[in-house]
C-alpha atoms as a PDB file:
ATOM      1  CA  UNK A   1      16.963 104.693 108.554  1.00  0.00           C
ATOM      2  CA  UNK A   2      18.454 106.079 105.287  1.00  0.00           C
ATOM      3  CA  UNK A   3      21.163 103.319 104.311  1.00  0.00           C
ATOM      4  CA  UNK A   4      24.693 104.946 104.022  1.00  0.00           C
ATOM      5  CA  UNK A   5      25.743 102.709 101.217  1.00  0.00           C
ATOM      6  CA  UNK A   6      27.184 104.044  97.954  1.00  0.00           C
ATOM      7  CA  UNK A   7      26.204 102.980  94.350  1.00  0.00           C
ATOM      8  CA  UNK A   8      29.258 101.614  92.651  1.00  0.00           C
ATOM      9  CA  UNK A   9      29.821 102.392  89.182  1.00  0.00           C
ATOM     10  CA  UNK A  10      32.010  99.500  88.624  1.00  0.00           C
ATOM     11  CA  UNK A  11      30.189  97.109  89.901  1.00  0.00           C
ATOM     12  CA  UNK A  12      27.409  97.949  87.616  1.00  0.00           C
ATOM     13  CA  UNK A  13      24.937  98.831  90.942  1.00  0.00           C
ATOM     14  CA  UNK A  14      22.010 100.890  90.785  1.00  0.00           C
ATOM     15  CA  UNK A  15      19.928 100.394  93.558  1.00  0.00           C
ATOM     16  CA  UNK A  16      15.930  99.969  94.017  1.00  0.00           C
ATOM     17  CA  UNK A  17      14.826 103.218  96.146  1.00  0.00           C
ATOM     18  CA  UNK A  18      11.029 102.628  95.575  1.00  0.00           C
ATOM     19  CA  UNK A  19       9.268 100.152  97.973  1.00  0.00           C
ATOM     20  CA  UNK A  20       6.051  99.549  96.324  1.00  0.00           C
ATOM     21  CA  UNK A  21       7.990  98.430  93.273  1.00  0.00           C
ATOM     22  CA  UNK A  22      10.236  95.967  95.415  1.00  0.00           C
ATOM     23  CA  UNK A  23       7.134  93.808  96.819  1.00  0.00           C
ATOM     24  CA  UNK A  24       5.528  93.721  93.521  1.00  0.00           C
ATOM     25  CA  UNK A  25       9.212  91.706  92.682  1.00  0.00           C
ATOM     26  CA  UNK A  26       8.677  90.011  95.776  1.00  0.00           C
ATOM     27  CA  UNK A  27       5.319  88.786  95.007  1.00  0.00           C
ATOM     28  CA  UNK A  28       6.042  87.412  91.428  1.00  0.00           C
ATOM     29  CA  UNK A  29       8.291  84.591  93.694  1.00  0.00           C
ATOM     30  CA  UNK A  30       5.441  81.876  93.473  1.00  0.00           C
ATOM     31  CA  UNK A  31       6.839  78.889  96.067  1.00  0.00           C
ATOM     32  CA  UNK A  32       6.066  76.035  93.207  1.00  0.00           C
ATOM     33  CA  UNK A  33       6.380  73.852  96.626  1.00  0.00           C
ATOM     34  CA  UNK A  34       9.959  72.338  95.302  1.00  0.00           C
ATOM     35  CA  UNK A  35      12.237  74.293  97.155  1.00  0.00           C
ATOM     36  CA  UNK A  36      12.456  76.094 100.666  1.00  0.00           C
ATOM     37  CA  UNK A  37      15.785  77.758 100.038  1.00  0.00           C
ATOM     38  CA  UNK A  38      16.122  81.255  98.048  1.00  0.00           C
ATOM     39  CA  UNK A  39      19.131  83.138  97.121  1.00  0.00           C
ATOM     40  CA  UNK A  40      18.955  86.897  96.458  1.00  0.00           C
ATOM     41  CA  UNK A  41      21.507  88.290  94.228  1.00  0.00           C
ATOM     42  CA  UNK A  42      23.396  91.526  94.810  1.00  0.00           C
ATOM     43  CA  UNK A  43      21.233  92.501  97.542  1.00  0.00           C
ATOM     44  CA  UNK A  44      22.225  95.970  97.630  1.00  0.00           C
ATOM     45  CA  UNK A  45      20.844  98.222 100.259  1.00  0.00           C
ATOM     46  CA  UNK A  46      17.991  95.476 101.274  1.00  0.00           C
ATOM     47  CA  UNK A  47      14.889  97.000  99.667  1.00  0.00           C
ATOM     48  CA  UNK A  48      13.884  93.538  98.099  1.00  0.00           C
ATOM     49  CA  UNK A  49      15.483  91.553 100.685  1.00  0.00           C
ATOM     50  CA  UNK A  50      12.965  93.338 103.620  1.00  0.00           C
ATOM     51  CA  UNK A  51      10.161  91.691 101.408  1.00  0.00           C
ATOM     52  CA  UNK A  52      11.172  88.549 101.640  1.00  0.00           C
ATOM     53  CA  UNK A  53      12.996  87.997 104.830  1.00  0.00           C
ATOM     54  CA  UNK A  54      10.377  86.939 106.857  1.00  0.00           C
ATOM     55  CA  UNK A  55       8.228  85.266 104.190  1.00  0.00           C
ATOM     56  CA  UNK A  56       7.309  81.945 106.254  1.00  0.00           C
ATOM     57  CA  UNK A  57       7.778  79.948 102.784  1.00  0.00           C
ATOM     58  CA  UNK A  58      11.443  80.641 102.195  1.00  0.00           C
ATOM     59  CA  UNK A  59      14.612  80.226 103.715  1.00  0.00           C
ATOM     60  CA  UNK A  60      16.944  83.469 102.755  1.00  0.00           C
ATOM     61  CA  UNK A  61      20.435  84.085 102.085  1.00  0.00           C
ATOM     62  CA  UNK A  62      21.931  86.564  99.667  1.00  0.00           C
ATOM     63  CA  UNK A  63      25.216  87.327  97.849  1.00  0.00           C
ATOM     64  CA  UNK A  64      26.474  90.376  97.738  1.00  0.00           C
ATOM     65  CA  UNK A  65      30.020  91.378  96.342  1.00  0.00           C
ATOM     66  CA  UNK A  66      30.334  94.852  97.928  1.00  0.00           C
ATOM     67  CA  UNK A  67      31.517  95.074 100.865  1.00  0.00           C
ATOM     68  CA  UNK A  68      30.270  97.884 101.958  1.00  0.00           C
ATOM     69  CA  UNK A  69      26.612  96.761 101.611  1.00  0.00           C
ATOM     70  CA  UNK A  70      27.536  93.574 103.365  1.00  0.00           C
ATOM     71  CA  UNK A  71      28.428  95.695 106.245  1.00  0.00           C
ATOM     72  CA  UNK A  72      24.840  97.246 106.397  1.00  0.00           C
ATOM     73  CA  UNK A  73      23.029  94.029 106.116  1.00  0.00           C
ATOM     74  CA  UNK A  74      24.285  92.407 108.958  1.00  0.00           C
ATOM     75  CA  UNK A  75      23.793  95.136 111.287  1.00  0.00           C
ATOM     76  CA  UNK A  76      20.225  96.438 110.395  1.00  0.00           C
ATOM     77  CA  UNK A  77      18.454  93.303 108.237  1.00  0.00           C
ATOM     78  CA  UNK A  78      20.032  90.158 108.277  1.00  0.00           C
ATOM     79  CA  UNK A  79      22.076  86.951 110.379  1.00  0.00           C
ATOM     80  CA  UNK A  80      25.406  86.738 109.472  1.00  0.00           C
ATOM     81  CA  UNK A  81      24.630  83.102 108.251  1.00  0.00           C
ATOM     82  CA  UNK A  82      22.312  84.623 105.618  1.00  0.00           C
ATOM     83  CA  UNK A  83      25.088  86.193 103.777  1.00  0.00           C
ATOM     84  CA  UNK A  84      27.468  85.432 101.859  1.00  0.00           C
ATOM     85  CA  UNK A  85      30.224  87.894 100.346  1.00  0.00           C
ATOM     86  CA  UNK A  86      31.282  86.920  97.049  1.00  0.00           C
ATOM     87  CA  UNK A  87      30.779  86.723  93.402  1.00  0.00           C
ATOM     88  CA  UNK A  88      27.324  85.169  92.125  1.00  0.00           C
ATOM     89  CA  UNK A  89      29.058  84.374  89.091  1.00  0.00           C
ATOM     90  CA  UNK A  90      31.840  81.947  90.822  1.00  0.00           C
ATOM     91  CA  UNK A  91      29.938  80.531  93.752  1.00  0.00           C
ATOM     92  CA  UNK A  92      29.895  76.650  94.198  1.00  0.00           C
ATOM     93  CA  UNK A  93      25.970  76.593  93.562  1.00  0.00           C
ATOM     94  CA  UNK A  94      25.670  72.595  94.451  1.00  0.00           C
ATOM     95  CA  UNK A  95      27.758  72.499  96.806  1.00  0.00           C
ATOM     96  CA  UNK A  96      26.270  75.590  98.971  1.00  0.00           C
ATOM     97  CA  UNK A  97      22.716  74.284  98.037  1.00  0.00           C
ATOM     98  CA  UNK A  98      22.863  70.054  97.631  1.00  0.00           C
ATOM     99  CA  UNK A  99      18.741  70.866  97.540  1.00  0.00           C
ATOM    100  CA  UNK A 100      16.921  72.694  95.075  1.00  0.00           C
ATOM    101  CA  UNK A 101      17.018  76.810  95.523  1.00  0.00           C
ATOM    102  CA  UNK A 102      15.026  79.878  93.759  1.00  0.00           C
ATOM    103  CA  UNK A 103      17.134  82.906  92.374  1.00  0.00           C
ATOM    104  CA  UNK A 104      15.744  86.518  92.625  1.00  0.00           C
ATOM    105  CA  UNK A 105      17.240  89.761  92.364  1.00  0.00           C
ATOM    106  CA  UNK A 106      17.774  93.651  90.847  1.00  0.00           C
ATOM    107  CA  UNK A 107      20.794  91.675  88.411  1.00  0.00           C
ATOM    108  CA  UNK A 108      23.655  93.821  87.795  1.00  0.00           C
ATOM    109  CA  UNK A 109      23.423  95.061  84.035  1.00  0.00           C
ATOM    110  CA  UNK A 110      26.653  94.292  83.166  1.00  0.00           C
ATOM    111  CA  UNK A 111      26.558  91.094  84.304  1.00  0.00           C
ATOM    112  CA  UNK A 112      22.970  89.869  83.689  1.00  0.00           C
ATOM    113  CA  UNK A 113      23.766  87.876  80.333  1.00  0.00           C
ATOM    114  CA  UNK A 114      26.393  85.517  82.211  1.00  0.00           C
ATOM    115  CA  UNK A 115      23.872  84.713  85.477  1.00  0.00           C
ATOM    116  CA  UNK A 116      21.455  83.491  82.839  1.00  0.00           C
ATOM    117  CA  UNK A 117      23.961  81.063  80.750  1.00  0.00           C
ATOM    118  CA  UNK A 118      24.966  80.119  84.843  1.00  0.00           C
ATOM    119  CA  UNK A 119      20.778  79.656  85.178  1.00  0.00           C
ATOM    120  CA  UNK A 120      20.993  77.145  82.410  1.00  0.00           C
ATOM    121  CA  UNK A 121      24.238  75.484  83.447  1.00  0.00           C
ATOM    122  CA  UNK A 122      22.254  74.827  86.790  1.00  0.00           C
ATOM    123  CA  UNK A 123      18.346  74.508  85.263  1.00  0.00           C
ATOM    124  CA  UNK A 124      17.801  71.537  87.354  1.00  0.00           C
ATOM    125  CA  UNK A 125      19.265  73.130  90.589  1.00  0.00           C
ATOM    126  CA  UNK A 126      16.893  76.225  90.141  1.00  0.00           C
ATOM    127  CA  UNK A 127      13.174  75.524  89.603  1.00  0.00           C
ATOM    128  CA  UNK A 128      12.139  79.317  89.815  1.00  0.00           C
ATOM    129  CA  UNK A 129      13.965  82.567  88.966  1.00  0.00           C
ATOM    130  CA  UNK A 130      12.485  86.668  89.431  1.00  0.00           C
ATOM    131  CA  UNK A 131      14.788  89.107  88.279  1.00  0.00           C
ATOM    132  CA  UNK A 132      14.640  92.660  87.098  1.00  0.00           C
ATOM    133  CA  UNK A 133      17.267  93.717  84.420  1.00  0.00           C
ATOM    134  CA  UNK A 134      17.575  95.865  81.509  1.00  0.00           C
ATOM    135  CA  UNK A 135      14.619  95.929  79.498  1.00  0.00           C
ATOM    136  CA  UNK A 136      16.212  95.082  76.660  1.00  0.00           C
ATOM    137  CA  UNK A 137      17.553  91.758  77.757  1.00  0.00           C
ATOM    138  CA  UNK A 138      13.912  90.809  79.286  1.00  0.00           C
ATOM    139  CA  UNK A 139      11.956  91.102  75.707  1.00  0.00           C
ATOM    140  CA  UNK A 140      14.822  89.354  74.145  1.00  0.00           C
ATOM    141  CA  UNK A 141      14.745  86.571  76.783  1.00  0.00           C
ATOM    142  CA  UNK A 142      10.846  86.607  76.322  1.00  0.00           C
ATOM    143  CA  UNK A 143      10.896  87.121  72.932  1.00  0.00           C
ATOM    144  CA  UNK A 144       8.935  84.291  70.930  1.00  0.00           C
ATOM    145  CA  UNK A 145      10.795  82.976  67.207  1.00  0.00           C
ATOM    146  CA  UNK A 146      10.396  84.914  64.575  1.00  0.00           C
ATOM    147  CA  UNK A 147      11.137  88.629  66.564  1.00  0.00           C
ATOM    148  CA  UNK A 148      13.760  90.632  65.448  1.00  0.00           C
ATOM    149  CA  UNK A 149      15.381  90.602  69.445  1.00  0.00           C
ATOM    150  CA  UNK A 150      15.011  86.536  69.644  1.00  0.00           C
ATOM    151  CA  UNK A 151      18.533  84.875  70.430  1.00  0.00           C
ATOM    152  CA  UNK A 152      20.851  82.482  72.113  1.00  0.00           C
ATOM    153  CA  UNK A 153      18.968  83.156  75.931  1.00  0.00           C
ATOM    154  CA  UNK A 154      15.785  83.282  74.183  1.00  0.00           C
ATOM    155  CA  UNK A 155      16.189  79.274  72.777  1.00  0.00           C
ATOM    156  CA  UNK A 156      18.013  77.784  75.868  1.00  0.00           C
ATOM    157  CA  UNK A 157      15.907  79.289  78.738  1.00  0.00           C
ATOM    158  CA  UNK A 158      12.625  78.652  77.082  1.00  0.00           C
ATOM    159  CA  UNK A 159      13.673  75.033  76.481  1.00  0.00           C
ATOM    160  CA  UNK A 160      13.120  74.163  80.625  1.00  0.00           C
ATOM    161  CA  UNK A 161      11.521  77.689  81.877  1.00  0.00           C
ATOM    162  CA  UNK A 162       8.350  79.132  80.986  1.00  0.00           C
ATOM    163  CA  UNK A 163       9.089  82.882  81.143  1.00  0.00           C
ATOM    164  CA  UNK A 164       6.327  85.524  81.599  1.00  0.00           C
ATOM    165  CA  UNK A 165       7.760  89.630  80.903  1.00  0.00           C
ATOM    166  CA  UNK A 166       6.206  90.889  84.442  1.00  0.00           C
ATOM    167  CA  UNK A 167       6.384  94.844  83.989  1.00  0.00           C
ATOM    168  CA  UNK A 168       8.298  97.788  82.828  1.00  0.00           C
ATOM    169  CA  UNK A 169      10.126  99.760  85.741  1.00  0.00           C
ATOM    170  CA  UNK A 170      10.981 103.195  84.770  1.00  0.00           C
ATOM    171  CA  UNK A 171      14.783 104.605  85.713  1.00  0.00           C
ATOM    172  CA  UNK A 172      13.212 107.401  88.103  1.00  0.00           C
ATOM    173  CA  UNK A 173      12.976 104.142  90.563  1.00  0.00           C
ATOM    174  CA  UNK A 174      16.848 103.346  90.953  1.00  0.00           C
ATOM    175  CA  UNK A 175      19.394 105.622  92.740  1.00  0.00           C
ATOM    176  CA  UNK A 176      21.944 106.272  90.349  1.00  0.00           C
ATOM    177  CA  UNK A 177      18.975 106.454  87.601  1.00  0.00           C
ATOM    178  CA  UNK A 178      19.725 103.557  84.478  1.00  0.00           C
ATOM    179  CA  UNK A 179      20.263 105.384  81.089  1.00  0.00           C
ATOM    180  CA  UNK A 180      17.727 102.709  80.288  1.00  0.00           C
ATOM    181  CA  UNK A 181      14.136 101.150  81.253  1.00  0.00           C
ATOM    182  CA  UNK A 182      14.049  98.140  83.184  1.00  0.00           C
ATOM    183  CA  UNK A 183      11.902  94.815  82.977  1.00  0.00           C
ATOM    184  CA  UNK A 184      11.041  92.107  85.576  1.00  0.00           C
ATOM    185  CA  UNK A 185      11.084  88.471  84.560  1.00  0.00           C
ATOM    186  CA  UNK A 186       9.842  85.394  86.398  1.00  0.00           C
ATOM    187  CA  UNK A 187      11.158  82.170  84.828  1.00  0.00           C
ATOM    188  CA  UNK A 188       9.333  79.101  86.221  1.00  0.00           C
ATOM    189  CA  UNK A 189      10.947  75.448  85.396  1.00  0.00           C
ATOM    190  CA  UNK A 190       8.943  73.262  82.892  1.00  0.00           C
ATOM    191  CA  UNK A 191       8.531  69.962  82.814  1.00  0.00           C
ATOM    192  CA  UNK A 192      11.238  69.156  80.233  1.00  0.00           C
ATOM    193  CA  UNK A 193      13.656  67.422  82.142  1.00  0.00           C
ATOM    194  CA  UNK A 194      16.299  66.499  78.648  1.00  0.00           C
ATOM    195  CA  UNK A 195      15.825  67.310  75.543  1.00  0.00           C
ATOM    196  CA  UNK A 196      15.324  64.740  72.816  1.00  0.00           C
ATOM    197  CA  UNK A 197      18.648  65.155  71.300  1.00  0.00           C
ATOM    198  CA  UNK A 198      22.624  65.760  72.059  1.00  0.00           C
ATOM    199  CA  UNK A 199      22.050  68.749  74.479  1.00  0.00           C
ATOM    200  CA  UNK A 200      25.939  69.595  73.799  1.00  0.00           C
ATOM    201  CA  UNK A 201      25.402  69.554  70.095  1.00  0.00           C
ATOM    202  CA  UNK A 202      21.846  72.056  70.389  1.00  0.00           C
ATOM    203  CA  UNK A 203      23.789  74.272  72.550  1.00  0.00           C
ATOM    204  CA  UNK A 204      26.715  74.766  70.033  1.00  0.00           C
ATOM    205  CA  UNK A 205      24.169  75.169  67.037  1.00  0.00           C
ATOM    206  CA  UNK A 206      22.409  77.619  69.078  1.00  0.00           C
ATOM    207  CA  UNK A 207      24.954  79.685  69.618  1.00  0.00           C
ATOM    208  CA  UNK A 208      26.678  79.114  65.914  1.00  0.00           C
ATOM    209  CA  UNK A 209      23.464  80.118  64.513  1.00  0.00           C
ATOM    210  CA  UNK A 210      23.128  83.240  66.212  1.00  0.00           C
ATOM    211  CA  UNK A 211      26.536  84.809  66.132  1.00  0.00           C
ATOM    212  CA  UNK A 212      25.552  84.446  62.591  1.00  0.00           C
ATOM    213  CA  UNK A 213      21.864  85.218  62.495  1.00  0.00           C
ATOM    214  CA  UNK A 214      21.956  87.356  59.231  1.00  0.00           C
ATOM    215  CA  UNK A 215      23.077  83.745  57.034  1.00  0.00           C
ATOM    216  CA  UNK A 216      20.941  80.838  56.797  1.00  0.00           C
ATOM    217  CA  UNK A 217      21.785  78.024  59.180  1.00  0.00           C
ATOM    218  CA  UNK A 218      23.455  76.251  56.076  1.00  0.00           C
ATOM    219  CA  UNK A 219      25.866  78.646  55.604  1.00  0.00           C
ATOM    220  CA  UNK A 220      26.140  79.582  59.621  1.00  0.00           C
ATOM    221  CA  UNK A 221      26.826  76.396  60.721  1.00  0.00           C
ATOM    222  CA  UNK A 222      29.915  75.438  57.996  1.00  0.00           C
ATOM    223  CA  UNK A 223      32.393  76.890  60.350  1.00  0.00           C
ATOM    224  CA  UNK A 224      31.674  74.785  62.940  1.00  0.00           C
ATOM    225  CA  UNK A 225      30.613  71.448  61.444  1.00  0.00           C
ATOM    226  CA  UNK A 226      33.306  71.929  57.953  1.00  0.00           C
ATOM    227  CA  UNK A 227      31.821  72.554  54.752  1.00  0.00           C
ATOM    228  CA  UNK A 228      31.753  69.019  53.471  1.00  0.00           C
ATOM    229  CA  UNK A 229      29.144  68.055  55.515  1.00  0.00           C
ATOM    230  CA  UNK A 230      25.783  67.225  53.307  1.00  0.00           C
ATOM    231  CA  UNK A 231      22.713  69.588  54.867  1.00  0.00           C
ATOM    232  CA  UNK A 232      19.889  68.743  52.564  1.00  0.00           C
ATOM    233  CA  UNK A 233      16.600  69.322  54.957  1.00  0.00           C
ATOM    234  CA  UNK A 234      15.029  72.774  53.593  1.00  0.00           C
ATOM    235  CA  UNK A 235      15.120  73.620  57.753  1.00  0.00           C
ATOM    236  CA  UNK A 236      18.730  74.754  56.517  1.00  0.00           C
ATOM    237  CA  UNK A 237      17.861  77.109  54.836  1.00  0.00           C
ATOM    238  CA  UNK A 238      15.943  79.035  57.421  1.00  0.00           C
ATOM    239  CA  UNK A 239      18.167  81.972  59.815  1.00  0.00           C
ATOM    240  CA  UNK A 240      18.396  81.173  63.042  1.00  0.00           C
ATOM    241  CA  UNK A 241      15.771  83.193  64.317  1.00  0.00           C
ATOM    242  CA  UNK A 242      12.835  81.634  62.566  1.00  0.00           C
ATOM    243  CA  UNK A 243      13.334  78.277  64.560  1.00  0.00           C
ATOM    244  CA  UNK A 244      11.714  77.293  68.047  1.00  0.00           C
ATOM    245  CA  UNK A 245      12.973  75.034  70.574  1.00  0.00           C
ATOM    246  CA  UNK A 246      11.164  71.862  68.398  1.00  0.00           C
ATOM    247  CA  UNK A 247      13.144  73.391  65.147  1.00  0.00           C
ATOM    248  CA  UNK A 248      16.254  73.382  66.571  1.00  0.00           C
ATOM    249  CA  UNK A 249      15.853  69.845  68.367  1.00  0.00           C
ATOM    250  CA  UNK A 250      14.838  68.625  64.765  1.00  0.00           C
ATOM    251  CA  UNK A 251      18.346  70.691  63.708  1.00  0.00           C
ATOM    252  CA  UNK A 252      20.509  68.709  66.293  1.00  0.00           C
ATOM    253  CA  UNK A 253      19.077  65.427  64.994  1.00  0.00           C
ATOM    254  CA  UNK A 254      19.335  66.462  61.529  1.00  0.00           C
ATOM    255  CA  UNK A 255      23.163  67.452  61.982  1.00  0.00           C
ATOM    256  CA  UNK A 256      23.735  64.053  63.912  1.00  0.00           C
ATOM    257  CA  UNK A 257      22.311  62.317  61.299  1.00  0.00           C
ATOM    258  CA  UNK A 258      24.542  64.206  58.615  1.00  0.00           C
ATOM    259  CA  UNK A 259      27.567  64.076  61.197  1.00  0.00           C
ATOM    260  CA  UNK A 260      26.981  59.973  61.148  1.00  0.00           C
ATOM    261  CA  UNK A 261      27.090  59.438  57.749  1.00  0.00           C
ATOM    262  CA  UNK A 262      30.353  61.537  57.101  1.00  0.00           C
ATOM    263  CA  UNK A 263      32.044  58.782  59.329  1.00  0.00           C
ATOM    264  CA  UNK A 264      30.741  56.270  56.851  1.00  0.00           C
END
């Protein structure tokens, strides 16, 4: 049966029509043997939610804002219990899943760059993660230092996922058709549990470093830490973008360090 849902413009939807395209998502869900529990985001019409419904691994629910779609979920694919209607962005994560619980899901461009910072918030919550989302966002998430399109994502998902780029899905898939090309992602959690330094601290500098990615980090960072503060490592004079994860671990120690001996 042809679902008699409509794409909403405002809430960023454009759904999967093509099934061959929604097992292949399906299938890049590994089961690291962590978690039983998965949560599909914006669910949509149920094309990737058919695939995984009565996977004997997993235990499904999904979130889906529109209401409408809710609707035609629970009477053609899923228990009411498997659904909840509301906002990815402001559930209770912990609370709805005390255990651990794997993300999947066609994101919502408009939203994609705030589920990932909400991925990080929750890193040790979520051991696995397949999503598809604009292109452009996947080869700057996967993006390795040094590439033009590395950023803020880039550093703080690749310090506890490793992230493979899955494949390219064209916008002839989707009903409304994207403007743009699409990518798949599967993040899988490493085994860095904490970083080695003041995880507030590398977050900030992150982000500080970025938002000013054309200076070097010596001159990006003087907003935020007040130009009197002594940065005599030669890492600070590097941009943002030439650091790994390791570089800017060695930053956050270097800026303690500096940050210490200002108080003295």
């Amino acid at each position: 049966m042809k679902p008699n849902v409509r794409p909403k413009k405002h809430l960023g939807q454009h759904f999967l029509k093509d099934n061959r395209i929604a097992g292949k998502i399906a299938a890049c869900l590994q089961g690291t043997g962590e978690y039983k529990e998965v949560l599909e985001i914006g669910p949509g019409t149920g094309v990737l939610t058919q695939f995984l419904k009565d996977d004997a691994r997993f235990e499904l629910k999904v979130i889906e804002l529109d209401s409408e779609s809710v609707a035609y979920l629970k009477e053609f694919l899923l228990a009411e219990e498997q659904i909840i209607e509301g906002d990815f962005l402001k559930l209770d994560l912990p609370g709805l899943f005390p255990e651990k619980v794997a993300l999947i899901g066609n994101l919502p461009y408009n939203i994609s760059s705030q589920i990932f910072f909400k991925l990080y918030e929750y890193r040790n919550l979520i051991p696995e993660m397949v999503c598809m989302i604009q292109k452009e966002v996947a080869d700057r998430i996967a993006a390795p230092p040094g590439n033009k399109t590395y950023g803020i994502l880039s550093v703080l998902l690749q310090a506890f996922y490793d992230i493979k780029y899955e494949f390219t899905v064209e916008p002839g898939a989707f009903n409304p058709p994207p403007k743009v090309r699409s990518g798949v992602l599967s993040l899988v959690r490493n085994q860095c549990t904490q970083l080695d330094c003041d995880e507030a601290l590398f977050f900030k500098l992150v982000k500080q470093g970025f938002n000013n990615r054309r200076k070097t980090l010596r001159n990006a960072l003087k907003s935020l830490l007040g130009g009197d503060l002594v940065l005599k490592d030669e890492i600070f004079g590097k941009r943002a973008e030439q650091l790994s994860v390791e570089g800017f671990v060695q930053l956050t120690h270097l800026v303690t360090e500096a940050m210490e001996a200002r108080k003295q």
